[in-house]
Protein backbone atom coordinates (compact mmCIF):
# COMPACT_ATOMS: atom_id res chain seq x y z
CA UNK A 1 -150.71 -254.16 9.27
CA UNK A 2 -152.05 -251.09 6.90
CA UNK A 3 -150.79 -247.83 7.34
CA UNK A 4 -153.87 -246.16 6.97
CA UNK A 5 -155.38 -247.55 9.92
CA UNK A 6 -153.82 -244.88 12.34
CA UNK A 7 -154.94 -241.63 10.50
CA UNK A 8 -157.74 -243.73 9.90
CA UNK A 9 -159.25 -244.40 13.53
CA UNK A 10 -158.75 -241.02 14.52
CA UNK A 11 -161.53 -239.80 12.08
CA UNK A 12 -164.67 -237.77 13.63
CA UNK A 13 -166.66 -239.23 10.93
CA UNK A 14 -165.21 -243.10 11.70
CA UNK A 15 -165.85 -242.57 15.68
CA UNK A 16 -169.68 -242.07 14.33
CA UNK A 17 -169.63 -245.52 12.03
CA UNK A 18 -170.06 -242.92 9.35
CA UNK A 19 -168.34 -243.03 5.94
CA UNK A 20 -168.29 -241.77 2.65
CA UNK A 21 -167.38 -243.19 -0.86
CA UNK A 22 -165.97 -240.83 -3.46
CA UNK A 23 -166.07 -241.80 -7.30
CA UNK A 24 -164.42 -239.58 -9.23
CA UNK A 25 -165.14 -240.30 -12.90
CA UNK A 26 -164.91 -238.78 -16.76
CA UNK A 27 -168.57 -237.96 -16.89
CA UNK A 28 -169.96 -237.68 -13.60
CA UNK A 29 -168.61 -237.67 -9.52
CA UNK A 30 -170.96 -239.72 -7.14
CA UNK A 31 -170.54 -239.45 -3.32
CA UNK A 32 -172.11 -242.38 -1.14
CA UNK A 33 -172.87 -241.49 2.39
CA UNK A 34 -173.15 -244.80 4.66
CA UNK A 35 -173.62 -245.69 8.27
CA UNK A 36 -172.45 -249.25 10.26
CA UNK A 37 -175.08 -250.06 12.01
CA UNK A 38 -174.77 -252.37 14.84
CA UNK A 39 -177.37 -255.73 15.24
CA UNK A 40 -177.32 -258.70 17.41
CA UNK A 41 -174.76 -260.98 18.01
CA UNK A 42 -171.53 -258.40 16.68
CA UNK A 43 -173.12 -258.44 12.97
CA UNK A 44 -173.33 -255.02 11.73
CA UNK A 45 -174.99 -253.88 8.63
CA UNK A 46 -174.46 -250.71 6.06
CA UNK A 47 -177.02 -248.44 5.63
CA UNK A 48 -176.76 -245.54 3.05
CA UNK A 49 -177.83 -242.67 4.39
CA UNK A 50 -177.52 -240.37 0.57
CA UNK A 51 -176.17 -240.67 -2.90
CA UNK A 52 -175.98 -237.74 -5.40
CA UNK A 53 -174.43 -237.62 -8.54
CA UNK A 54 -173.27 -234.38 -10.35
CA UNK A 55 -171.25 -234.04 -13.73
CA UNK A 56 -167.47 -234.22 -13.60
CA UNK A 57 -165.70 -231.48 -15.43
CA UNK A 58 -161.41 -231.73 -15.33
CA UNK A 59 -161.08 -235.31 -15.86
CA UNK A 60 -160.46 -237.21 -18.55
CA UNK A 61 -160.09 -240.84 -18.85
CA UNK A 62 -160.02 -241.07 -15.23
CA UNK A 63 -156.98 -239.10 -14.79
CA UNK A 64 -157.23 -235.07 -14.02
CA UNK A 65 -156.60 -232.95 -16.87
CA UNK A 66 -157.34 -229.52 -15.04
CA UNK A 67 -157.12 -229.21 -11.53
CA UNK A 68 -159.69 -226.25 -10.96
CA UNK A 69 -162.59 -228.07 -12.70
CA UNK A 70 -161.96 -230.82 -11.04
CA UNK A 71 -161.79 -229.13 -7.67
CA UNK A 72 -165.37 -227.51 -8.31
CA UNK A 73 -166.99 -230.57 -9.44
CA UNK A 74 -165.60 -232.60 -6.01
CA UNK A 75 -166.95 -229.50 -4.28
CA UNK A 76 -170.00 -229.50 -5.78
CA UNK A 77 -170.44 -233.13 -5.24
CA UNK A 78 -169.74 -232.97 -1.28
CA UNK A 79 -172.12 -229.54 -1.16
CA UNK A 80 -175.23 -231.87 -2.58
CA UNK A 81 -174.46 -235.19 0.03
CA UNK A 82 -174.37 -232.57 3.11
CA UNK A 83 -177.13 -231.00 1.88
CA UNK A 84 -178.89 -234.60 0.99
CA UNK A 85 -177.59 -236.25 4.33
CA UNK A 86 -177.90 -233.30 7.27
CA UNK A 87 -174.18 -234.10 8.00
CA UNK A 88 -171.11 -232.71 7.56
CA UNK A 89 -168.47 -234.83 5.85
CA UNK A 90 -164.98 -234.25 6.45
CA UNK A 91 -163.14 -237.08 4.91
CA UNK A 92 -164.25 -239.68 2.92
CA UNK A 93 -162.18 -243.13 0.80
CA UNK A 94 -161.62 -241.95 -2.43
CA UNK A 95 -161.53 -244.27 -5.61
CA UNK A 96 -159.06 -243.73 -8.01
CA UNK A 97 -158.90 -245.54 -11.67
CA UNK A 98 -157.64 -244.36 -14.95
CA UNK A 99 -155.82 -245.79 -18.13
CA UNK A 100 -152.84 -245.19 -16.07
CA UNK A 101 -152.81 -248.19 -13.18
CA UNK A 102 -151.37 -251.04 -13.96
CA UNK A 103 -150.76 -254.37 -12.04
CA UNK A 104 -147.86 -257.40 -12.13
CA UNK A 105 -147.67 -260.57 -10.20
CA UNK A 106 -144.53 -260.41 -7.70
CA UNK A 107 -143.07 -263.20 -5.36
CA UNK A 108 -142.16 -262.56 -1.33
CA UNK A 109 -139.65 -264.98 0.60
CA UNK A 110 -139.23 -265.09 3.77
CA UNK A 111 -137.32 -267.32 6.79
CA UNK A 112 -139.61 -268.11 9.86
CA UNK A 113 -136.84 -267.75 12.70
CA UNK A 114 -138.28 -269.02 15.60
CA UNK A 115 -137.34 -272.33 17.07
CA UNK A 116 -140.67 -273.38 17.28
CA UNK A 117 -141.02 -273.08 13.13
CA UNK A 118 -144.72 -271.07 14.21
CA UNK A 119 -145.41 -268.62 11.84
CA UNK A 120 -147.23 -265.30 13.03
CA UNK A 121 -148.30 -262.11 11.88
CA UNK A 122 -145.47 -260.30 11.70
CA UNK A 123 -143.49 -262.80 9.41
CA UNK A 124 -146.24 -262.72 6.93
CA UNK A 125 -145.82 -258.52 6.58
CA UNK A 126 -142.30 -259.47 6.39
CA UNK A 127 -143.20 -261.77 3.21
CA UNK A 128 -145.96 -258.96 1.57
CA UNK A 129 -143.20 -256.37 2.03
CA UNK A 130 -140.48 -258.22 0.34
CA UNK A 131 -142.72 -259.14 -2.35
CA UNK A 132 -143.24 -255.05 -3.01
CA UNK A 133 -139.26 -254.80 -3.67
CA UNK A 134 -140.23 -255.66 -6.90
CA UNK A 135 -138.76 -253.13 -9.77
CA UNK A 136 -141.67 -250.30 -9.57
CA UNK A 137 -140.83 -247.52 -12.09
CA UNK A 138 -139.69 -244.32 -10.87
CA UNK A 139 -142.33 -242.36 -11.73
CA UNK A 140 -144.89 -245.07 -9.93
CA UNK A 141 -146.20 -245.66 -6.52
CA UNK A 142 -148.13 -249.04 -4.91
CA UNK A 143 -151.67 -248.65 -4.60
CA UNK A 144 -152.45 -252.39 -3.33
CA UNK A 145 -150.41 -255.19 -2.11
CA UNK A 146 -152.79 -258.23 -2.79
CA UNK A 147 -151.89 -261.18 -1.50
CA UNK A 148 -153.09 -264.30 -3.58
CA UNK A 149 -151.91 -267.63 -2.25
CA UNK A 150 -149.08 -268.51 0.87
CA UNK A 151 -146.67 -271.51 0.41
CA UNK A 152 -144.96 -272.61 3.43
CA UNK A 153 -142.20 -275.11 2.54
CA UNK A 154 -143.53 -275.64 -0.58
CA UNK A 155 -147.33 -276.20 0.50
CA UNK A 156 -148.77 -274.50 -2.28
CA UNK A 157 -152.14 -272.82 -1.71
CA UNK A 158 -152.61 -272.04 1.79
CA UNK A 159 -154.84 -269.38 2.20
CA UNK A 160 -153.95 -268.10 5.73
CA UNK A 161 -150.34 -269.18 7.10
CA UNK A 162 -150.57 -268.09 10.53
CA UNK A 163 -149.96 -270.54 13.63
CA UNK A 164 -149.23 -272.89 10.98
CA UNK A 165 -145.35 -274.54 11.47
CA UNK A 166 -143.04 -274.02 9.06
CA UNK A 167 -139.23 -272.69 7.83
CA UNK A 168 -139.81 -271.07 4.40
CA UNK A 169 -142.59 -268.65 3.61
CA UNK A 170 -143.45 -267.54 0.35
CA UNK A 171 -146.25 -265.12 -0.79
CA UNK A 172 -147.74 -264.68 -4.16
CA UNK A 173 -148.93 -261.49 -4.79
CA UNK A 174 -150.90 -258.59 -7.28
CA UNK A 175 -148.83 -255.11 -7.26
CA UNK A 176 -151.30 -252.52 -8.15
CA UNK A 177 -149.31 -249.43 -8.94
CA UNK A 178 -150.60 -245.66 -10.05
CA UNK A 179 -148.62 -242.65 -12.02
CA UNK A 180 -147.41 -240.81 -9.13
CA UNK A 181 -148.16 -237.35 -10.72
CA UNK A 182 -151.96 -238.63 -11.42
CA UNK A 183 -151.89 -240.30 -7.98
CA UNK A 184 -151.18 -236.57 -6.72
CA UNK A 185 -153.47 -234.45 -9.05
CA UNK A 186 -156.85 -236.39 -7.60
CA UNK A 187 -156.19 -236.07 -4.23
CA UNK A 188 -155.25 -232.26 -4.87
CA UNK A 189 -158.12 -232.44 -6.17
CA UNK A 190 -159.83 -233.44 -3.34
CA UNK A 191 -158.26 -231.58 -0.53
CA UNK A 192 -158.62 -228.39 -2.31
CA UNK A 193 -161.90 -228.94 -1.36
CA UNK A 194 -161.25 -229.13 2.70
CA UNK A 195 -162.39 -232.99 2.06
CA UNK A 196 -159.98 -235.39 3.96
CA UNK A 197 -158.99 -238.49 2.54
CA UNK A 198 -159.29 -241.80 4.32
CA UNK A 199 -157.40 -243.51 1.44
CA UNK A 200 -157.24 -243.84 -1.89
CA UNK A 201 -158.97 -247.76 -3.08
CA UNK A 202 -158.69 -248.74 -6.94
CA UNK A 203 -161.80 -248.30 -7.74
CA UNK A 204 -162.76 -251.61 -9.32
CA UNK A 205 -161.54 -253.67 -6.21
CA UNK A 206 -164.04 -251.77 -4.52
CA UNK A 207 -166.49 -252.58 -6.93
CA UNK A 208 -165.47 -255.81 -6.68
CA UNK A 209 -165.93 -256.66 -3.58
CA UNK A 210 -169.75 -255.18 -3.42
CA UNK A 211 -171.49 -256.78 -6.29
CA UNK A 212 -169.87 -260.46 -5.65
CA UNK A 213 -170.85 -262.91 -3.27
CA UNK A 214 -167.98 -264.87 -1.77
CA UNK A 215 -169.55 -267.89 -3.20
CA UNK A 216 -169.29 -266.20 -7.00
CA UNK A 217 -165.75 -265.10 -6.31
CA UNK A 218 -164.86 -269.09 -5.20
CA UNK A 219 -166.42 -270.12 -8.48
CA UNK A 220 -164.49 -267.43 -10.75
CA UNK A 221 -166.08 -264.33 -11.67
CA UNK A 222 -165.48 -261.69 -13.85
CA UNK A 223 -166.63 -257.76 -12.75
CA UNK A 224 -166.96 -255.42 -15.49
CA UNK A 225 -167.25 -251.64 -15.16
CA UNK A 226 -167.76 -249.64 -17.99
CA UNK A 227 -167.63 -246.39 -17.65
CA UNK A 228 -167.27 -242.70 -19.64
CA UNK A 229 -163.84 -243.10 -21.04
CA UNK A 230 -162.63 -246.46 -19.40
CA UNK A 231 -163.76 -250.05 -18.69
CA UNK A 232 -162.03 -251.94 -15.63
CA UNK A 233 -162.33 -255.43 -15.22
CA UNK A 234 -161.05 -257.51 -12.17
CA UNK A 235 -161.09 -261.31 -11.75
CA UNK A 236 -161.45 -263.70 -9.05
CA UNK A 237 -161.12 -266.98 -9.34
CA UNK A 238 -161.10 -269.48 -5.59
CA UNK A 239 -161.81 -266.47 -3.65
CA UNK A 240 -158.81 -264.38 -4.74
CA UNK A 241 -158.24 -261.24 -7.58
CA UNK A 242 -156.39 -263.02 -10.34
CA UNK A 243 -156.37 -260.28 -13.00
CA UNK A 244 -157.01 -256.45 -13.24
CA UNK A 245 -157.24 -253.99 -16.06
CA UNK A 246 -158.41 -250.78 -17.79
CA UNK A 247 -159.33 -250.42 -20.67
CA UNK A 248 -159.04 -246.90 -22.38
CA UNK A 249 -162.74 -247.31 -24.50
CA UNK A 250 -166.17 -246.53 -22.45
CA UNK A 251 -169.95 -245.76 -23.18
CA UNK A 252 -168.82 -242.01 -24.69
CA UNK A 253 -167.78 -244.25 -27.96
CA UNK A 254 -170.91 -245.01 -28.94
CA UNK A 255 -172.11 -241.69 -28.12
CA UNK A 256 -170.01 -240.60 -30.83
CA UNK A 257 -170.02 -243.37 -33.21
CA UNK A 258 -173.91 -242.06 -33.02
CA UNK A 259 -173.06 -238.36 -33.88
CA UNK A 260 -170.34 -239.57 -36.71
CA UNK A 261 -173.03 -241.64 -38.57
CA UNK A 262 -175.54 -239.17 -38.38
CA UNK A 263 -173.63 -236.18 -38.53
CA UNK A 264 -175.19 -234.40 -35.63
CA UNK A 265 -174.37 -233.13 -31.88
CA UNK A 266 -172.75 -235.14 -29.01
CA UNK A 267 -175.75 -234.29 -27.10
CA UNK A 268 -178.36 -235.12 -29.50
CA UNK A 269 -176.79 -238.07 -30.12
CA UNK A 270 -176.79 -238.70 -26.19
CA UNK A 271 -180.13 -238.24 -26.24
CA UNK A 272 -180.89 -241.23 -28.78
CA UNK A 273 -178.74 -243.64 -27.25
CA UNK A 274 -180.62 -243.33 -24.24
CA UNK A 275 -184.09 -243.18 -25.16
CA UNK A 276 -184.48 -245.11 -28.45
CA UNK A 277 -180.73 -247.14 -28.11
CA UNK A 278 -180.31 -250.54 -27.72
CA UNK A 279 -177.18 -252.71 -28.61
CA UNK A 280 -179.77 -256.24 -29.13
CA UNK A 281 -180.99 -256.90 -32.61
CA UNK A 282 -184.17 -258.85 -31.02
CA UNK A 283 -185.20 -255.54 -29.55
CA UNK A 284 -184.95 -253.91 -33.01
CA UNK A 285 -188.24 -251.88 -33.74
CA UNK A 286 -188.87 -252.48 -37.72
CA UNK A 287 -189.97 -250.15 -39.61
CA UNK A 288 -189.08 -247.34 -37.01
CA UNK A 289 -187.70 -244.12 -38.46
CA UNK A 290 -185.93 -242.18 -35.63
CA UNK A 291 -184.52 -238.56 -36.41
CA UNK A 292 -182.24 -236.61 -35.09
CA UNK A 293 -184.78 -233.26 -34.86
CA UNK A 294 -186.91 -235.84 -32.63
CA UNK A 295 -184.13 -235.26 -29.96
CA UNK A 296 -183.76 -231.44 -30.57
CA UNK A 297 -180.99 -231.80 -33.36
CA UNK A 298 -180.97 -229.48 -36.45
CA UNK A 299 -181.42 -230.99 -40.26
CA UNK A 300 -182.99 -233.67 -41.47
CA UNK A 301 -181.15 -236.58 -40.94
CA UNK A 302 -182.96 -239.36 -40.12
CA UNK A 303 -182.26 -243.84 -40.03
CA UNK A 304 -184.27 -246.95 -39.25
CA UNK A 305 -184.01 -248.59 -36.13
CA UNK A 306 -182.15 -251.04 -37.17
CA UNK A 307 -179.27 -249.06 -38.41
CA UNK A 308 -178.88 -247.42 -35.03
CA UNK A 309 -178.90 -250.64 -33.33
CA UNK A 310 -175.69 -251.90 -35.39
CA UNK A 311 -174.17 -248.82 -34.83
CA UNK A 312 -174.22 -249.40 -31.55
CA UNK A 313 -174.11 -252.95 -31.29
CA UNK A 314 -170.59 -252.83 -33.49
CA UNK A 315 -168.80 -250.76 -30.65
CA UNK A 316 -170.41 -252.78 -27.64
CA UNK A 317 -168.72 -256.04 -29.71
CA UNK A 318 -165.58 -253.66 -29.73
CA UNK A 319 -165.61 -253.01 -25.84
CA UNK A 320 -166.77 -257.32 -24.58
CA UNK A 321 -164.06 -258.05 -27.08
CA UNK A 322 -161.08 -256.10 -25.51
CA UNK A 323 -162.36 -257.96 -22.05
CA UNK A 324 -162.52 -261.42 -23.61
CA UNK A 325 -158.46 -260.19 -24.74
CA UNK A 326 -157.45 -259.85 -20.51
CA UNK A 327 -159.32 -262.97 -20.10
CA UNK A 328 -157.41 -264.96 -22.86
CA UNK A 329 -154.44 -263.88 -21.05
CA UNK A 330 -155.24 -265.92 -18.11
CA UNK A 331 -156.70 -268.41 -19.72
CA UNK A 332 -159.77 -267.82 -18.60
CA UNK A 333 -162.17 -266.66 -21.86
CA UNK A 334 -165.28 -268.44 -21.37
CA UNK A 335 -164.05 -270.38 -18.31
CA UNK A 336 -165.54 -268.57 -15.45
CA UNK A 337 -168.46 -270.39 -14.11
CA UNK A 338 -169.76 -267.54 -12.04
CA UNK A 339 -170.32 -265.51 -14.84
CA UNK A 340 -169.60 -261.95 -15.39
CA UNK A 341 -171.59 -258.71 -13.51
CA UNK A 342 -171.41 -255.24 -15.85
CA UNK A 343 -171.73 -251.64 -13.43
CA UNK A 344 -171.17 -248.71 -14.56
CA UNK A 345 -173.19 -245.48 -16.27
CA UNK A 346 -172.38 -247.56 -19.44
CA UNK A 347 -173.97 -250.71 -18.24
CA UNK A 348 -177.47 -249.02 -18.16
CA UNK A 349 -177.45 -249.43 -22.62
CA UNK A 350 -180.73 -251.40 -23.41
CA UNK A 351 -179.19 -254.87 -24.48
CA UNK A 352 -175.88 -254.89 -23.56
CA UNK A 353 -176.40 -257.82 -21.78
CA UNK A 354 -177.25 -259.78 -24.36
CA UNK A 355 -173.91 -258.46 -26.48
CA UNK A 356 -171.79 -259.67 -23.26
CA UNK A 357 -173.12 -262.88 -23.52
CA UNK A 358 -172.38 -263.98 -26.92
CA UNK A 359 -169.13 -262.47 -26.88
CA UNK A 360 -167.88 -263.34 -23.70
CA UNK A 361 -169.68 -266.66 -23.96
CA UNK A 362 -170.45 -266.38 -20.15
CA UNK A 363 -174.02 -265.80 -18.10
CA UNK A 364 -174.09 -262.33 -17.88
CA UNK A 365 -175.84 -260.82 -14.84
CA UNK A 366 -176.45 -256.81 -13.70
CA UNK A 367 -173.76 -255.67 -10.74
CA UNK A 368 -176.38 -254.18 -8.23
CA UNK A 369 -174.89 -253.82 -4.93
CA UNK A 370 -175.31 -257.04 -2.51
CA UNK A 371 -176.31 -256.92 1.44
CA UNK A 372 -177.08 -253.03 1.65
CA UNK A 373 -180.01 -251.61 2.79
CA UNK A 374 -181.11 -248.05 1.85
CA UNK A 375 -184.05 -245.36 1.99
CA UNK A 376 -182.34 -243.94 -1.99
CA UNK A 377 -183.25 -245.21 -5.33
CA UNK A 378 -179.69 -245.19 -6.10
CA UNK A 379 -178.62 -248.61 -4.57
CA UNK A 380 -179.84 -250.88 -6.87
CA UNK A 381 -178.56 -248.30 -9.71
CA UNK A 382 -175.49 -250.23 -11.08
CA UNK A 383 -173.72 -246.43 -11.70
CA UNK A 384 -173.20 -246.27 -8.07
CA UNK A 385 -171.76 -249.58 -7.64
CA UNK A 386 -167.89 -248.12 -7.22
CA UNK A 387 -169.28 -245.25 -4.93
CA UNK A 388 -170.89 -247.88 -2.44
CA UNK A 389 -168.34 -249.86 -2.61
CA UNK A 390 -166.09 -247.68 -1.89
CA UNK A 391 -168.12 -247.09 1.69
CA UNK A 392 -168.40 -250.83 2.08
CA UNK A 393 -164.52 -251.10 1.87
CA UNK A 394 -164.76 -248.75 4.58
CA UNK A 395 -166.66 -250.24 6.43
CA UNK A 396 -164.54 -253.95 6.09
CA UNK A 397 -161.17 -251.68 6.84
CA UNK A 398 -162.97 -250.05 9.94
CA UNK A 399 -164.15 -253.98 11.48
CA UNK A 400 -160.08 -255.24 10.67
CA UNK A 401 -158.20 -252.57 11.94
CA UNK A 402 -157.86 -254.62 15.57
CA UNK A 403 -157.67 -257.76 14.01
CA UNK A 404 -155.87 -260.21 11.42
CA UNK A 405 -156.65 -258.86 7.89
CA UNK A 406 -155.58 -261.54 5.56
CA UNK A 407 -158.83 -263.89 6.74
CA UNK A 408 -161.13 -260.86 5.47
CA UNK A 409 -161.87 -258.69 3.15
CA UNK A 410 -161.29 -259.95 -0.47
CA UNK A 411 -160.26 -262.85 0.16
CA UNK A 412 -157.17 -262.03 1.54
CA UNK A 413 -156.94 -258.65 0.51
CA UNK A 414 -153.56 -256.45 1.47
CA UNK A 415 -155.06 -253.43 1.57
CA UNK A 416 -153.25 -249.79 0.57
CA UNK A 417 -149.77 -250.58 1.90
CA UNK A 418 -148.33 -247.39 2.24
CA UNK A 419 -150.69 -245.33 0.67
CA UNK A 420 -152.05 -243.81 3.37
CA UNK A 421 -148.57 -242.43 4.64
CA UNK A 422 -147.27 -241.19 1.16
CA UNK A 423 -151.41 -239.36 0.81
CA UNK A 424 -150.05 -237.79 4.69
CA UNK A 425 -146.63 -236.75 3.41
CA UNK A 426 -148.42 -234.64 0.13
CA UNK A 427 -150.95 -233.41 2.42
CA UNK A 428 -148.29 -231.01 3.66
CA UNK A 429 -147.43 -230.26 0.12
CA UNK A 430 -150.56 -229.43 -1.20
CA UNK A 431 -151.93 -226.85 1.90
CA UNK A 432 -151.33 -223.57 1.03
C-alpha cells in the first residue's frame, strides 16, 4: 500500500532490524540508532543502540538556507553515531518540519464493484488516492495521506472498512503537503552525505506517535514540540490526528528577548536562560541579583530574579498562546482530557510546565519516549523525542509492510504515499 516499502525492504541496514532516525533541526541535528529486537510470542521491542547530537549550521526555521552547512552538519552528525554505535549506517528515515508544511482535510469516494458488496484492500487505496486529487499547489508535494474515519453507505465512523459489505465508500482524510523546493534541499542535504534515505516522516507525527499511549490518543491529546525556530503541535482525538501545525516562534525567542533587555550577547544570554532561567514566578529567587559578567558577558548590567523570570515568562505566554489559537480552531481549547506532552530542546526551560498549564488550561505532562529500552542517557531526554521516533516509525513501517496498514500505526495512519518514489526520482537528480 506505501510506496516506500519496496526501496524500503531491500535495505542492508533493514535486513539487520537496524534503523536510524534523522532530526534535522535550526539549532542542533540528532541521529538515533535503534535495533528490533525479537521476544517471545512475535512481540518485538526497540532498543537504541546510540544517540548524539551536534549543532546544525544551514538551516533555518526548519527549512535549509545553505546547502553546504547543512551537508557538513548531517555529516558530522552520522560520523559521531558510527563512531558511537560500531556500525555503519547507510540510510536512515529522515524527519522533515519547517514553517513551510501545511495540512487540509480532503474527502475520497469510491464504488465497491463487486457483486458481493465486500470491500477489500484495494478499494480502500482506491478511496485514499482519490481523496489526494485534492487541489495541491503547484509548487507542493504530499508528505502524508492520513486517513481519519471510513463511511460505508453512510456509516459514519468506521475505523477499518475491510470485509465489511457495502456499495459506497468514503474516506476522510489529513493531506500533509511540503514546499517542493524545501522538500528537495533536505534530502540534498542528506545524500550529499552518501546517507540513504528510507523516507522522509513529518517530524511531529513521529513524535507523536512515541510519547502517546494509544489510550491518551483515544482520550484526545495534544503533542507539543518546541523547538529552535518552530513549535509543531499535532492532535489526536479517538485514536486519530485531528489537527497539525507549525508555528514559526521557538525557544531562540527568549534567548533574545534575554539579550534585548539586557543589552548583551546571544550567548551570554543563552547561558542565563539555562542556568538561572525559569518561566514560573513560584520558583522566583527574591532578592537574587544575576549579571550578565556572571555568565562571561562584558559591562555591568545586571537585574533581579524576578525581572528575568517575566521576561521569560511573557514569551512562553506568547508561544502556549499561539497553540491554544490551533486548538480554538477545532474546538478543542481546554477540551482534551489527555492533556498535553511538551518535547523539544525548548521544553527543557525550568517552569514551562507550569506556563502550559494555565494557559492551555490542560494537565501538562513531559513527552519522554514510551516502551523503549536503552543503555544512553538520551532516551528519557525529551530533545530526542522526534529522533526516536523517527526510528520507532521505522520500526512500525518495517512490522506492516506484509500486512494491512490501516489497523496500525497511528491509528490508521496512511503513511508517505508517494514520497518514497518522488525521494527515488531526485535521487538521480541530485548524484553528481
Amino acid at each position: 500500500m506505501f510506496g516506500p516499502f519496496d526501496r524500503y525492504t531491500t535495505s542492508i541496514m533493514a535486513q539487520q532490524g537496524l534503523f536510524a532516525g534523522l532530526d534535522i533541526g535550526s539549532s542542533s541535528i540528532r541521529m538515533v540508532v535503534g535495533q528490533s529486537v525479537s521476544r517471545e510470542r512475535g512481540v518485538r521491542d526497540l532498543t537504541i543502540l546510540g544517540a548524539v547530537e551536534v549543532p546544525s549550521q544551514g538551516i533555518s526555521k526548519g527549512s535549509v538556507n545553505g546547502i553546504d552547512d547543512a551537508v557538513a552538519s548531517v555529516s558530522k552528525c552520522l560520523e559521531h553515531a558510527e563512531r558511537m554505535t560500531g556500525q555503519p549506517i547507510s540510510s536512515a528515515w529522515v524527519g522533515i518540519g519547517g514553517t513551510h508544511i501545511m495540512a487540509q482535510e480532503s474527502k475520497g469516494v469510491v464504488g465497491v464493484a463487486r457483486s458481493d458488496g465486500e470491500i477489500r484492500e484495494d478499494d480502500v487505496d482506491r478511496a485514499i488516492d482519490a481523496a489526494k486529487t485534492v487541489a495541491t499547489p503547484t509548487n507542493h508535494e504530499i508528505l502524508h495521506v492520513i486517513p481519519k474515519s471510513f463511511t460505508v453507505d453512510g456509516q459514519r465512523g468506521v475505523k477499518d472498512p475491510v470485509g465489511m459489505t457495502g456499495i459506497r465508500l468514503e474516506v476522510d482524510t489529513l493531506i500533509v503537503q511540503g514546499l517542493t523546493s524545501q522538500i528537495k534541499n533536505v534530502t540534498k542535504s542528506v545524500y550529499r552525505t552518501g546517507l540513504d534515505i528510507d523516507d522522509l516522516v513529518f517530524s511531529i507525527l513521529a513524535t507523536g506517535e512515541v510519547v502517546l499511549s494509544p489510550k491518551q490518543k483515544e482520550l484526545g491529546s495534544v503533542v507539543i514540540n518546541i523547538g529552535a525556530q518552530t513549535t509543531s503541535v499535532i492532535v489526536y482525538e479517538e485514536g486519530d490526528v485531528l489537527h497539525v501545525a507549525v508555528l514559526p516562534i521557538g525557544a531562540e525567542y527568549i534567548t533574545n528577548d534575554i539579550a534585548i533587555a539586557l543589552r548583551t550577547s546571544i550567548d551570554v544570554a543563552e547561558r542565563m536562560k539555562l542556568r538561572r532561567g525559569t518561566a514560573s514566578i513560584s520558583r522566583v529567587e527574591k532578592g537574587l541579583k544575576v549579571s550578565v559578567a556572571e555568565f562571561g558577558g562584558i559591562g555591568e548590567e545586571s537585574c533581579t530574579h524576578t525581572f528575568l523570570t517575566n521576561v521569560i515568562r511573557a514569551r512562553c505566554e506568547e508561544i502556549f498562546e499561539l497553540v491554544d489559537r490551533e486548538l480554538s480552531k477545532i474546538d478543542r481549547s481546554g477540551l482534551l482530557p489527555g492533556g498535553a506532552f511538551l518535547t523539544g530542546g525548548g521544553s527543557r526551560l525550568s517552569g514551562i510546565g507550569e506556563v502550559a498549564k494555565e494557559v492551555l488550561r490542560l494537565p501538562v505532562t513531559p513527552g519522554t519516549p514510551l516502551g523503549i529500552s536503552a543503555a544512553v542517557e538520551q532516551v528519557n531526554d525529551v530533545a530526542f523525542s522526534t529522533a526516536i521516533g523517527l526510528v520507532k516509525w521505522a520500526q512500525e513501517m518495517q512490522a506492516q509492510s506484509g500486512a494491512h496498514a490501516l489497523s496500525k500505526m497511528l491509528g490508521k495512519i496512511g503513511g508517505s504515499h508517494g514520497v518514497g518514489s518522488v525521494v527515488k526520482g531526485w535521487l538521480k537528480e541530485l548524484m553528481p
